[in-house]
PDB file of N, CA and C in Angstrom:
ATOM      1  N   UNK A   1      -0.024  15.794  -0.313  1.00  0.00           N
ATOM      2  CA  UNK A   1       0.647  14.664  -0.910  1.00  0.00           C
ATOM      3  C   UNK A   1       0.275  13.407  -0.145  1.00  0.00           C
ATOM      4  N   UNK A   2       0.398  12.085  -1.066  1.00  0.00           N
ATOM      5  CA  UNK A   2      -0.012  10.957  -0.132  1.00  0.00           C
ATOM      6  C   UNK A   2       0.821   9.575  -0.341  1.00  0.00           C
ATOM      7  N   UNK A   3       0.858   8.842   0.325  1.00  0.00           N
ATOM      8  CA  UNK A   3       1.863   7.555  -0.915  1.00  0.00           C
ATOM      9  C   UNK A   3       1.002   6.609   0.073  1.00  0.00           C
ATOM     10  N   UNK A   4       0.953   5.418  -0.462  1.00  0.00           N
ATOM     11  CA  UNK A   4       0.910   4.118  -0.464  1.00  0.00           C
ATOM     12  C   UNK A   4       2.362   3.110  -0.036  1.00  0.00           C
ATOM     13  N   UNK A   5       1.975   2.313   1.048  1.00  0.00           N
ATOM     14  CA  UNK A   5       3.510   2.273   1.299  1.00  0.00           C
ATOM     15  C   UNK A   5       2.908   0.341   2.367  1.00  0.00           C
ATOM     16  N   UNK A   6       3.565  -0.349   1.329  1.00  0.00           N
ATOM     17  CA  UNK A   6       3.371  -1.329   1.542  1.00  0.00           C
ATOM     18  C   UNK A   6       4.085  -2.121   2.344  1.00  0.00           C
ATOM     19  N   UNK A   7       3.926  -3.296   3.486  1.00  0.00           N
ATOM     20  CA  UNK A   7       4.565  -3.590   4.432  1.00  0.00           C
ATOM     21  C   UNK A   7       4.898  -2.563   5.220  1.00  0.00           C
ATOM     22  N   UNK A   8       4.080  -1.201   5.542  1.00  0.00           N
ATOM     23  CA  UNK A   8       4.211  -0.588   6.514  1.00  0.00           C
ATOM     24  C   UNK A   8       4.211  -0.818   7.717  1.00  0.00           C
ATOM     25  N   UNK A   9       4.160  -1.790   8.766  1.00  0.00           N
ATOM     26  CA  UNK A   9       3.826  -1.589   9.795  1.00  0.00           C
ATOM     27  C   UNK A   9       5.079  -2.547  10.055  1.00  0.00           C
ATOM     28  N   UNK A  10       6.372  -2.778   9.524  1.00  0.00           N
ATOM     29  CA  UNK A  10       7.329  -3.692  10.337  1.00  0.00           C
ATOM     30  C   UNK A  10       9.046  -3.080   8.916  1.00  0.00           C
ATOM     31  N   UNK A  11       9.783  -3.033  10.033  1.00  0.00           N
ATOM     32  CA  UNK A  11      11.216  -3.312   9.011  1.00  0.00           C
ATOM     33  C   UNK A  11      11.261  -1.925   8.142  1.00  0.00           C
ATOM     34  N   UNK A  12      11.716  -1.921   6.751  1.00  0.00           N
ATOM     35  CA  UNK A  12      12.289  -1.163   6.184  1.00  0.00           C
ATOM     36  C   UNK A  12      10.547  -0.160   5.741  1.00  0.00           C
ATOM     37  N   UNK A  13       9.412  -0.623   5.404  1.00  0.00           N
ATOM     38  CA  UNK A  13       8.012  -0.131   5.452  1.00  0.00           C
ATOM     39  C   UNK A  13       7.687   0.707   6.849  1.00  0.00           C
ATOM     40  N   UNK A  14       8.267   0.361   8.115  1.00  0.00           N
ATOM     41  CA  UNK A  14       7.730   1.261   9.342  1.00  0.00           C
ATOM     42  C   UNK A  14       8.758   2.532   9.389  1.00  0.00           C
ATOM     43  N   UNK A  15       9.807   2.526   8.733  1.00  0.00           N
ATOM     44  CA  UNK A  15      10.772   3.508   8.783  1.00  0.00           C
ATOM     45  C   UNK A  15      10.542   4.476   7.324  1.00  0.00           C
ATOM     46  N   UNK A  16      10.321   4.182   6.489  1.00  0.00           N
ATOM     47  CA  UNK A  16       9.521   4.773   5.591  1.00  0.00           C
ATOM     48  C   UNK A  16       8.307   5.800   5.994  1.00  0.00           C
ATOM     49  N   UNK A  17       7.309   4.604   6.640  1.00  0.00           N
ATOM     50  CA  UNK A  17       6.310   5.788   6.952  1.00  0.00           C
ATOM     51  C   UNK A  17       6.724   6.816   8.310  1.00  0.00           C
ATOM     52  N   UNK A  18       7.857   6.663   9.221  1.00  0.00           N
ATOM     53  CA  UNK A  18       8.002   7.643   9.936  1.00  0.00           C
ATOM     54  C   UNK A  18       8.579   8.488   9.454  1.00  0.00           C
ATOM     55  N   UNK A  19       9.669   8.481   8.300  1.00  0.00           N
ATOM     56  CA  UNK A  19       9.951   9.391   7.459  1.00  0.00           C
ATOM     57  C   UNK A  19       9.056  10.268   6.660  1.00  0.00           C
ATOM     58  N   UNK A  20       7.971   9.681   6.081  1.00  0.00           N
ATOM     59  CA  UNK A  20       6.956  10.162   5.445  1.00  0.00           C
ATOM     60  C   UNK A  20       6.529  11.299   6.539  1.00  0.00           C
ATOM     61  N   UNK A  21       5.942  10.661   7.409  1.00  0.00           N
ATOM     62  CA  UNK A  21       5.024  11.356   8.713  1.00  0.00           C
ATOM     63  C   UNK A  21       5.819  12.790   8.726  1.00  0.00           C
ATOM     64  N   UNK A  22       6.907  12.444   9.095  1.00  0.00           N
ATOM     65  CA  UNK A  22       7.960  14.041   9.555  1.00  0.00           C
ATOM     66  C   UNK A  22       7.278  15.000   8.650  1.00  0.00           C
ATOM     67  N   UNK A  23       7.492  14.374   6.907  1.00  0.00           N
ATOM     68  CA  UNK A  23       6.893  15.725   5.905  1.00  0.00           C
ATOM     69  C   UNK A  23       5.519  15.444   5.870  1.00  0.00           C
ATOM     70  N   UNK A  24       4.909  15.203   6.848  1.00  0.00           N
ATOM     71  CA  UNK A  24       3.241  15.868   6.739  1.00  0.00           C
ATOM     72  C   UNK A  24       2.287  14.836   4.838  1.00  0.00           C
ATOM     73  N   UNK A  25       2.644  13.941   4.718  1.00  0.00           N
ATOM     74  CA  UNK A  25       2.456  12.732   4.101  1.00  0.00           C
ATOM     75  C   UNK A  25       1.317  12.344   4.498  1.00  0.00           C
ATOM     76  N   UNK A  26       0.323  11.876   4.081  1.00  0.00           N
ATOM     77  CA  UNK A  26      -0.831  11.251   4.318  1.00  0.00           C
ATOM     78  C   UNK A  26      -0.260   9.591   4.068  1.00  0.00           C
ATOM     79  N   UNK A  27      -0.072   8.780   4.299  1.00  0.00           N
ATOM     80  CA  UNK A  27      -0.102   7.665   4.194  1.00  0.00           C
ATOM     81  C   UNK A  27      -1.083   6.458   4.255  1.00  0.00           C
ATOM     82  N   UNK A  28      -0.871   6.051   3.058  1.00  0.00           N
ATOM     83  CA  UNK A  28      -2.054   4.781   2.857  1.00  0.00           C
ATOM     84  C   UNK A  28      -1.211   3.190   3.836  1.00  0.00           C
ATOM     85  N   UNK A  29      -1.282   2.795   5.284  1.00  0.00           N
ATOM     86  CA  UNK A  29      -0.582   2.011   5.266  1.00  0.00           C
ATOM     87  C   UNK A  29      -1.109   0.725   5.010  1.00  0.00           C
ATOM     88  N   UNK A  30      -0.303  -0.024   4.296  1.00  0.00           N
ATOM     89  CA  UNK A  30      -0.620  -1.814   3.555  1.00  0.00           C
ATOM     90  C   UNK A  30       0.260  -2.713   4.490  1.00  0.00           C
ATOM     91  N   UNK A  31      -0.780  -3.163   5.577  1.00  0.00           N
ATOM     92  CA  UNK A  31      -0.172  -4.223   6.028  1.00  0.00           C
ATOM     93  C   UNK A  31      -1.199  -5.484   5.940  1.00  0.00           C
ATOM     94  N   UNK A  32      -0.258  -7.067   6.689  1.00  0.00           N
ATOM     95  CA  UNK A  32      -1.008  -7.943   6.766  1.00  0.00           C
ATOM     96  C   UNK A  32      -1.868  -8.346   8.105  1.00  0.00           C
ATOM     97  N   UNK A  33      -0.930  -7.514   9.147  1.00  0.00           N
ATOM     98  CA  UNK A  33      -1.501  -7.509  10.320  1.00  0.00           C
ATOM     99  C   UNK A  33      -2.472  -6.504  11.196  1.00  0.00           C
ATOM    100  N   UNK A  34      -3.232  -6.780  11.033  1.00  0.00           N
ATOM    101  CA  UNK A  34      -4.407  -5.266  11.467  1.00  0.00           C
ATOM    102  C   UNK A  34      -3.772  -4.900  13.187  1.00  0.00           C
ATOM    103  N   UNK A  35      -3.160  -6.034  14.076  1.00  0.00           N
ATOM    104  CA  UNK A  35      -2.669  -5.396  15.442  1.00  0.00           C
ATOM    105  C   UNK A  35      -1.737  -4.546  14.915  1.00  0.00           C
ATOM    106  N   UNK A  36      -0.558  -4.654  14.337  1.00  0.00           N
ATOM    107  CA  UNK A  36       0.411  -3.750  13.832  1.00  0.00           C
ATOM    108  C   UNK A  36      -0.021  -2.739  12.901  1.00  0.00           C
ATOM    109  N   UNK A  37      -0.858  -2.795  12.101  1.00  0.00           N
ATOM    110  CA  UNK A  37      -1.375  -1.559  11.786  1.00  0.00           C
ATOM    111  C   UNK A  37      -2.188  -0.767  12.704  1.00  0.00           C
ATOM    112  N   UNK A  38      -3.011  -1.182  13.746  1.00  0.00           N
ATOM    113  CA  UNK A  38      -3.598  -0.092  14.975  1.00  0.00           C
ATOM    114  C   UNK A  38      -2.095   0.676  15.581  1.00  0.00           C
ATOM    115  N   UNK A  39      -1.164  -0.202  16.260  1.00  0.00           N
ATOM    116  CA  UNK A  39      -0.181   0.306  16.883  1.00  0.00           C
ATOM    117  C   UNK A  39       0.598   1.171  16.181  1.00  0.00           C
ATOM    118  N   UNK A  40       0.724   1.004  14.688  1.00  0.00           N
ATOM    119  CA  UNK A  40       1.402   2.130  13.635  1.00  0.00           C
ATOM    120  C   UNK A  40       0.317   3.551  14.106  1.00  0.00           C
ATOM    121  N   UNK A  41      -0.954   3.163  13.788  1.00  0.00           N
ATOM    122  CA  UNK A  41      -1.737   4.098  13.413  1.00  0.00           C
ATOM    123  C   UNK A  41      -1.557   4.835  15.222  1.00  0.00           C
ATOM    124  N   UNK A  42      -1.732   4.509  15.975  1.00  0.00           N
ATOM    125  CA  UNK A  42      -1.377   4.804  17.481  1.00  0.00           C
ATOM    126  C   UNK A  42      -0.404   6.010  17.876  1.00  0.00           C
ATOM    127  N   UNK A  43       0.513   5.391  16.873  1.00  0.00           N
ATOM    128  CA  UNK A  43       2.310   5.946  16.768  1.00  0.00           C
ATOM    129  C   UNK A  43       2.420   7.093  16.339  1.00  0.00           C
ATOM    130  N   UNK A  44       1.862   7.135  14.828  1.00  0.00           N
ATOM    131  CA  UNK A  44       1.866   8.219  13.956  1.00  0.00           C
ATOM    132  C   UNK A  44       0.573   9.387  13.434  1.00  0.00           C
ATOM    133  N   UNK A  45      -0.311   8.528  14.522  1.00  0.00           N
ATOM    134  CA  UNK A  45      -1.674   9.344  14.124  1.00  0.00           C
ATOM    135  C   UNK A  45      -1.891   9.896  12.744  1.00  0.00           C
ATOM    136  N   UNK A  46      -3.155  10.725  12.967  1.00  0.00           N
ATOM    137  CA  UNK A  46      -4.062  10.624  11.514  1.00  0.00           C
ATOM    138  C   UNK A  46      -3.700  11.032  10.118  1.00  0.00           C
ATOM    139  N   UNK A  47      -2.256  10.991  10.168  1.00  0.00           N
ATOM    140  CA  UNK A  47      -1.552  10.970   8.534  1.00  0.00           C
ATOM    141  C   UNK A  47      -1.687   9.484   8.487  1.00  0.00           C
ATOM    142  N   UNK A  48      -1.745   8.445   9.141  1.00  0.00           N
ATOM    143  CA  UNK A  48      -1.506   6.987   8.819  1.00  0.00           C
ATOM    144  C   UNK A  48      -2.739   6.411   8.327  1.00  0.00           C
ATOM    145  N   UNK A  49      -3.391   5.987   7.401  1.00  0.00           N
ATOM    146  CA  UNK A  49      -4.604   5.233   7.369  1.00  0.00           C
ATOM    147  C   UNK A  49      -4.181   4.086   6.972  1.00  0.00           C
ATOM    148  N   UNK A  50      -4.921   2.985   8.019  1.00  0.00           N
ATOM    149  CA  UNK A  50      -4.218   1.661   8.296  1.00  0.00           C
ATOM    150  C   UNK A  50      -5.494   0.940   6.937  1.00  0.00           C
ATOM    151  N   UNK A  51      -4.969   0.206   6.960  1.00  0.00           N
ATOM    152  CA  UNK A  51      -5.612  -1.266   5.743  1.00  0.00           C
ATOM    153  C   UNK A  51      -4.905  -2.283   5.657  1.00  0.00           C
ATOM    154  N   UNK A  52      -5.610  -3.789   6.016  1.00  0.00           N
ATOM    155  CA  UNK A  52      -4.994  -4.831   6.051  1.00  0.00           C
ATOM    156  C   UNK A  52      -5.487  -5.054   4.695  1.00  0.00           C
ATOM    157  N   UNK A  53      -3.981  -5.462   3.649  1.00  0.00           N
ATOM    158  CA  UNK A  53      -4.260  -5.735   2.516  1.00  0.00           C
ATOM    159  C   UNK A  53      -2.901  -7.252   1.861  1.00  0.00           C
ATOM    160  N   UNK A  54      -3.678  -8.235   1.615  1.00  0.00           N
ATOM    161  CA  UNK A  54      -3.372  -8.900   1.174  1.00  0.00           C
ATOM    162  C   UNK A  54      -1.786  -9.450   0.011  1.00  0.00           C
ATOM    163  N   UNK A  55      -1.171  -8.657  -0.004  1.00  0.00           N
ATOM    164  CA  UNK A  55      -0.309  -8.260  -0.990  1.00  0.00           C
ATOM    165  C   UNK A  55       0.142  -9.641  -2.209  1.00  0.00           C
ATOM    166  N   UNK A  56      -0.391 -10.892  -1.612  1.00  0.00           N
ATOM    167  CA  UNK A  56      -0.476 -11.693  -2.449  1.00  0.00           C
ATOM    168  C   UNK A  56      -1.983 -12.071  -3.003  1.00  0.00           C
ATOM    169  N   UNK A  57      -2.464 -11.417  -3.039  1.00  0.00           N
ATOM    170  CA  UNK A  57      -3.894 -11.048  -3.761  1.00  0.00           C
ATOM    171  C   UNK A  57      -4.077 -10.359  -4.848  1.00  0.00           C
ATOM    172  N   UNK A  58      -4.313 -10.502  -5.966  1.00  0.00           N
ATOM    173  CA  UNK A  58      -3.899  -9.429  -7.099  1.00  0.00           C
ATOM    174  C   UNK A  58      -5.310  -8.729  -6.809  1.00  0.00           C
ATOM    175  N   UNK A  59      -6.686  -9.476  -6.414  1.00  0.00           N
ATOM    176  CA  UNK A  59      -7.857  -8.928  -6.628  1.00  0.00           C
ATOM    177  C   UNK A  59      -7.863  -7.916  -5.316  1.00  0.00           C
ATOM    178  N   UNK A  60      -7.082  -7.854  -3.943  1.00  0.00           N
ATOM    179  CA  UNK A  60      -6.727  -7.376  -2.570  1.00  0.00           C
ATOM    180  C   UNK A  60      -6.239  -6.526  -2.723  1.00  0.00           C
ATOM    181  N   UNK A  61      -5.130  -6.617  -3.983  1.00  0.00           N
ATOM    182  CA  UNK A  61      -4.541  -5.019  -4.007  1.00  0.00           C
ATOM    183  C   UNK A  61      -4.918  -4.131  -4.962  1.00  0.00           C
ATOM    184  N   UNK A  62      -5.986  -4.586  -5.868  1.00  0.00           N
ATOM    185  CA  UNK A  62      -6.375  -3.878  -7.193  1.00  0.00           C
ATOM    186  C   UNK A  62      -7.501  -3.316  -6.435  1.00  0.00           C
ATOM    187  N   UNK A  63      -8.204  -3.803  -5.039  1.00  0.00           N
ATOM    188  CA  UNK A  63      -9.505  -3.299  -4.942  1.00  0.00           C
ATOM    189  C   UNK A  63      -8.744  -2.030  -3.455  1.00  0.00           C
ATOM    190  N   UNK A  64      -7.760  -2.424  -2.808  1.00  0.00           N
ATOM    191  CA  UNK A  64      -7.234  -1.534  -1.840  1.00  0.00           C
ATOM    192  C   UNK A  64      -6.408   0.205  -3.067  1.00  0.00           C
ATOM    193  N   UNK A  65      -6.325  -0.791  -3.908  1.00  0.00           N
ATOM    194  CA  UNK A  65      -5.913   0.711  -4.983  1.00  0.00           C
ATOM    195  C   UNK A  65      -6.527   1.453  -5.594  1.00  0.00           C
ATOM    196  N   UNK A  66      -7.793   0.542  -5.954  1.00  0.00           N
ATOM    197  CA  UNK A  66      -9.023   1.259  -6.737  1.00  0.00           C
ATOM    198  C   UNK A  66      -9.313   2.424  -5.324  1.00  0.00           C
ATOM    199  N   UNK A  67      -9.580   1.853  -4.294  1.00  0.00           N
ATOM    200  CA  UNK A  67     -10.267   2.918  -3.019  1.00  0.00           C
ATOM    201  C   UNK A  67      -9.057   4.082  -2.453  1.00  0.00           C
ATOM    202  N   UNK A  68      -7.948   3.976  -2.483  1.00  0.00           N
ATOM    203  CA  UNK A  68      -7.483   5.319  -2.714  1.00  0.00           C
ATOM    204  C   UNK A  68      -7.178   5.840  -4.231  1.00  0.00           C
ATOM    205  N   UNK A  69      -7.116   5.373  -4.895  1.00  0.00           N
ATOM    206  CA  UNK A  69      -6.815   6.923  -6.050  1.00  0.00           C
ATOM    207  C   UNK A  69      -8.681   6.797  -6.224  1.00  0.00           C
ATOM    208  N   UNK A  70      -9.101   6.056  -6.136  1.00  0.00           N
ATOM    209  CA  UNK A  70     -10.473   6.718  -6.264  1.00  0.00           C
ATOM    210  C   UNK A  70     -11.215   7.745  -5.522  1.00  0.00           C
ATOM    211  N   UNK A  71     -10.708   8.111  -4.283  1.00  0.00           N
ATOM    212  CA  UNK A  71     -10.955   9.167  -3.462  1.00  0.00           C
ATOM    213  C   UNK A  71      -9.556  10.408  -3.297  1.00  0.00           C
ATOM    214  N   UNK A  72      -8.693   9.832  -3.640  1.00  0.00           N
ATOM    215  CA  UNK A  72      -7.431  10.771  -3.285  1.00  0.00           C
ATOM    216  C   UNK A  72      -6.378  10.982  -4.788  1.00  0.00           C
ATOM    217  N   UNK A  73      -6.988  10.553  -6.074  1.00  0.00           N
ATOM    218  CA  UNK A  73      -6.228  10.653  -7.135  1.00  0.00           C
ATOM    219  C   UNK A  73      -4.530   9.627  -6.781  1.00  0.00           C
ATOM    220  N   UNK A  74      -4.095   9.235  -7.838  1.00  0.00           N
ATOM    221  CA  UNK A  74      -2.882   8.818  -7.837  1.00  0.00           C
ATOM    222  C   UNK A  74      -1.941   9.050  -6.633  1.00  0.00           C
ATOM    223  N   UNK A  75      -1.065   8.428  -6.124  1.00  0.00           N
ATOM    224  CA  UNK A  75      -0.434   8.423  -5.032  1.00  0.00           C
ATOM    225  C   UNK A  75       0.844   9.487  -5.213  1.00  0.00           C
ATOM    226  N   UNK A  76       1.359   9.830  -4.904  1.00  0.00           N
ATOM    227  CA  UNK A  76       2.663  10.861  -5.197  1.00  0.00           C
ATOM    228  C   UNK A  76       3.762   9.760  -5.109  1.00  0.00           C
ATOM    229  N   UNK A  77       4.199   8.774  -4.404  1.00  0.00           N
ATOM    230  CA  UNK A  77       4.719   7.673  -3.563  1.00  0.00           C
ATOM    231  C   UNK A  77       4.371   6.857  -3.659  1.00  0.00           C
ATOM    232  N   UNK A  78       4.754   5.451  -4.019  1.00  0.00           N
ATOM    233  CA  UNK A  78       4.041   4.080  -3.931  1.00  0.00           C
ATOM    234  C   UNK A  78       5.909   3.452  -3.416  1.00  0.00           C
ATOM    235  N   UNK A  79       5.648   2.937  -2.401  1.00  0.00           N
ATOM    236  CA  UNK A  79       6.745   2.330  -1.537  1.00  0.00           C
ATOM    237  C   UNK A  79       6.093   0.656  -1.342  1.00  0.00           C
ATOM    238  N   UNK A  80       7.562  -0.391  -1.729  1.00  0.00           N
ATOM    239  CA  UNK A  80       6.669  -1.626  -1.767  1.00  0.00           C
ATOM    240  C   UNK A  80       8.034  -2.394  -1.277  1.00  0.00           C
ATOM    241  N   UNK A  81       7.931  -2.080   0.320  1.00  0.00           N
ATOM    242  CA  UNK A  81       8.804  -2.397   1.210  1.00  0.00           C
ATOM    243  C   UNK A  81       7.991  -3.727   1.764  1.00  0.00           C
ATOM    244  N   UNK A  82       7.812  -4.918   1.132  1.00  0.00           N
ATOM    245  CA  UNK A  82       7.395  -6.088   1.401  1.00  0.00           C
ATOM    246  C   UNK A  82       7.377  -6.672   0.065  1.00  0.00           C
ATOM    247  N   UNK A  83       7.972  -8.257   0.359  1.00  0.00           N
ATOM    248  CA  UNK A  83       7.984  -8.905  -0.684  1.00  0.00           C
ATOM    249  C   UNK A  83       7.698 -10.159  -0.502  1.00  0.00           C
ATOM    250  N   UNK A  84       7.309 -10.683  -1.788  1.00  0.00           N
ATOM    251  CA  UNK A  84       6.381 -11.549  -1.826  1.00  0.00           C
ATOM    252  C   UNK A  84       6.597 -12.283  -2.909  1.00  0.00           C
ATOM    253  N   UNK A  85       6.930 -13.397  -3.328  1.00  0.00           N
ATOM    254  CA  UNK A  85       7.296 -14.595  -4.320  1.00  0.00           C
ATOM    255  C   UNK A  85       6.364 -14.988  -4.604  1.00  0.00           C
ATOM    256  N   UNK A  86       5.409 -14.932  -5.729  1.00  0.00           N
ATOM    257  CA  UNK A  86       4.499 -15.845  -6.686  1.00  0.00           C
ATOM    258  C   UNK A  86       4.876 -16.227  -7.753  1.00  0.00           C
ATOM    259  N   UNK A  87       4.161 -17.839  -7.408  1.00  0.00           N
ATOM    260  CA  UNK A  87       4.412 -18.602  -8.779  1.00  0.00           C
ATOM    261  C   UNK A  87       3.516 -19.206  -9.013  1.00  0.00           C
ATOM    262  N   UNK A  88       3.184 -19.454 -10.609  1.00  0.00           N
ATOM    263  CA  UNK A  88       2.001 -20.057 -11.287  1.00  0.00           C
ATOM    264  C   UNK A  88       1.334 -19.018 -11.864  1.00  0.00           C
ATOM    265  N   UNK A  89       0.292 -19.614 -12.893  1.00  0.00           N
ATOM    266  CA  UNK A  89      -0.241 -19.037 -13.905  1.00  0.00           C
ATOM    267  C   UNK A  89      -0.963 -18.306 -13.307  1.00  0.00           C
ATOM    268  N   UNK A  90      -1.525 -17.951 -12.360  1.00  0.00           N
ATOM    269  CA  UNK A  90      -2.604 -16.974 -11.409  1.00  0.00           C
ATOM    270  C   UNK A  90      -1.618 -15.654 -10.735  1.00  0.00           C
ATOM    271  N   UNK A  91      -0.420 -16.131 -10.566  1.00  0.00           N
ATOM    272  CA  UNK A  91       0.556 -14.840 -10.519  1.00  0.00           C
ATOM    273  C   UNK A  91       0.704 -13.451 -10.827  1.00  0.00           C
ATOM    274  N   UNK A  92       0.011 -13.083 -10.937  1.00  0.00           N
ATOM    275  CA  UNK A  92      -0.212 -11.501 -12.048  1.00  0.00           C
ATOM    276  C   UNK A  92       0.903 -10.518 -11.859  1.00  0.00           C
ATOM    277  N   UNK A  93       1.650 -10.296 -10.921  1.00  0.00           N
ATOM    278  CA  UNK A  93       2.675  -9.770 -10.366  1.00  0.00           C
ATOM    279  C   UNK A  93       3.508 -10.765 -11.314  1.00  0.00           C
ATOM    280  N   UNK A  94       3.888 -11.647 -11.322  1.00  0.00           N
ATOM    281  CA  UNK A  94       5.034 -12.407 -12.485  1.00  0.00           C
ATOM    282  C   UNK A  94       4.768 -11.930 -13.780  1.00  0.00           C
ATOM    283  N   UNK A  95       3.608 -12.406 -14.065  1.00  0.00           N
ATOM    284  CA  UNK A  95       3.157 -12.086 -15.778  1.00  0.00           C
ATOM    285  C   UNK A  95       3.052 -10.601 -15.741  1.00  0.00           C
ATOM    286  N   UNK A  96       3.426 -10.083 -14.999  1.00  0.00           N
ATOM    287  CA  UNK A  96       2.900  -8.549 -15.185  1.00  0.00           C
ATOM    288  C   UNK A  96       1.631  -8.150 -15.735  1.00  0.00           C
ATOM    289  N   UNK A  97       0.425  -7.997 -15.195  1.00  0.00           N
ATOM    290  CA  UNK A  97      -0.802  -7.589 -15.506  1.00  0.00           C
ATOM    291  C   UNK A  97      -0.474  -6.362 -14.720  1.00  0.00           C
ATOM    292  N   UNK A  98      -1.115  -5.135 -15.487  1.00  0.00           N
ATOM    293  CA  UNK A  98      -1.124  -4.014 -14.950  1.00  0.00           C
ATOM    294  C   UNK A  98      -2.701  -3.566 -13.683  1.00  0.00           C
ATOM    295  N   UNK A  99      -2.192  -3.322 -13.335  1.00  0.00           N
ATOM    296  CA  UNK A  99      -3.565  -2.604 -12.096  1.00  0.00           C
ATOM    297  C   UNK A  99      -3.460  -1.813 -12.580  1.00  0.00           C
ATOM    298  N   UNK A 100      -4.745  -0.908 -11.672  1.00  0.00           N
ATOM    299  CA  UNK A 100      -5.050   0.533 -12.047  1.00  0.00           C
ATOM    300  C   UNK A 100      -4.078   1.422 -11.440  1.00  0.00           C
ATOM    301  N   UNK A 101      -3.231   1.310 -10.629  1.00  0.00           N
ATOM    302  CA  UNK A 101      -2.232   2.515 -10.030  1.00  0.00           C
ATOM    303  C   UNK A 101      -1.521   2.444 -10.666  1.00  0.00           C
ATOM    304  N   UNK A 102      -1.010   1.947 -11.653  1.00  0.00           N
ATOM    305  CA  UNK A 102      -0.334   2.214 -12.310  1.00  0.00           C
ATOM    306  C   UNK A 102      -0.647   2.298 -13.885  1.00  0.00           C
ATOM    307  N   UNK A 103      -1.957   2.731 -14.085  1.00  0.00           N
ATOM    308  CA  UNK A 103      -2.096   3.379 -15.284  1.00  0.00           C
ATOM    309  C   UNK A 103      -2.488   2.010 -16.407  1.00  0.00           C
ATOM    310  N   UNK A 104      -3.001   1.021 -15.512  1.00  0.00           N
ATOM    311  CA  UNK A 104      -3.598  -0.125 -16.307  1.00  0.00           C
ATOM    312  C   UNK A 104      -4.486  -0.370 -16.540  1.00  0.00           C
ATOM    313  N   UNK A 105      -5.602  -1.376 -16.838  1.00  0.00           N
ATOM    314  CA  UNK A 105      -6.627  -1.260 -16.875  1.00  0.00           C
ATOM    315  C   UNK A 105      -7.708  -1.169 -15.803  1.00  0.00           C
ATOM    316  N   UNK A 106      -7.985  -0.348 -16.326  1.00  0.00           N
ATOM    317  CA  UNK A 106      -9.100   0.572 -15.559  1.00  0.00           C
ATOM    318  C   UNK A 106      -8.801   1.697 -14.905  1.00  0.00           C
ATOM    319  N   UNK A 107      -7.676   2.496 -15.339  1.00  0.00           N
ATOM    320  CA  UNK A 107      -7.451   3.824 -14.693  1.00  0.00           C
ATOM    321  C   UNK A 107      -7.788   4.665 -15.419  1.00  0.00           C
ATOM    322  N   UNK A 108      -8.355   5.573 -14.942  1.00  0.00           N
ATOM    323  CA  UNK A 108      -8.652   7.056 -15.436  1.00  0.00           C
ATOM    324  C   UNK A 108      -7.703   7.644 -16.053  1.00  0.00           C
TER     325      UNK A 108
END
């Protein structure tokens, strides 16, 4: 099993993935800070795979999503313990445009 678990490396996202870790979870972690993602990855060893990913990027998180379910199929878990306010017509998260993890365009 694997989840995706965003704002992992601080707050209600670092307690998540130590929960995860306990049940043997592969974790995709999505942070903004690559020092806090080494020190996660440090913590919890090789169930954690760290990635600094943009989360106000629609093109940052469509291409960090395309590269796991493209190697590991769909996530079991998608945890999105970080938040993030966009506004304006480039917003895709407001207008709701679907990504591929969730069965939008361009998913298998």
């Amino acid at each position: 099993m694997h989840a995706i678990v965003t704002g992992a490396a601080g707050g209600i996202g670092l307690a998540v993935v130590a929960d995860l870790v306990k049940h043997d979870v592969r974790i995709f972690a999505w942070d903004a800070s690559r020092k806090a993602l080494d020190r996660l990855r440090g913590e919890h060893g090789p169930l954690v795979q760290p990635r600094c990913v943009d989360v106000t990027s629609a093109s940052a998180v469509a291409d960090a999503a395309t590269n796991v379910t493209s190697t590991h199929g769909a996530p079991d878990y998608l945890v999105c313990a970080v938040v993030t306010f966009l506004l304006g017509e480039g917003a895709s998260f407001v207008t709701g445009t679907a990504l591929p993890i969730d069965g939008g365009p361009g998913a298998s």
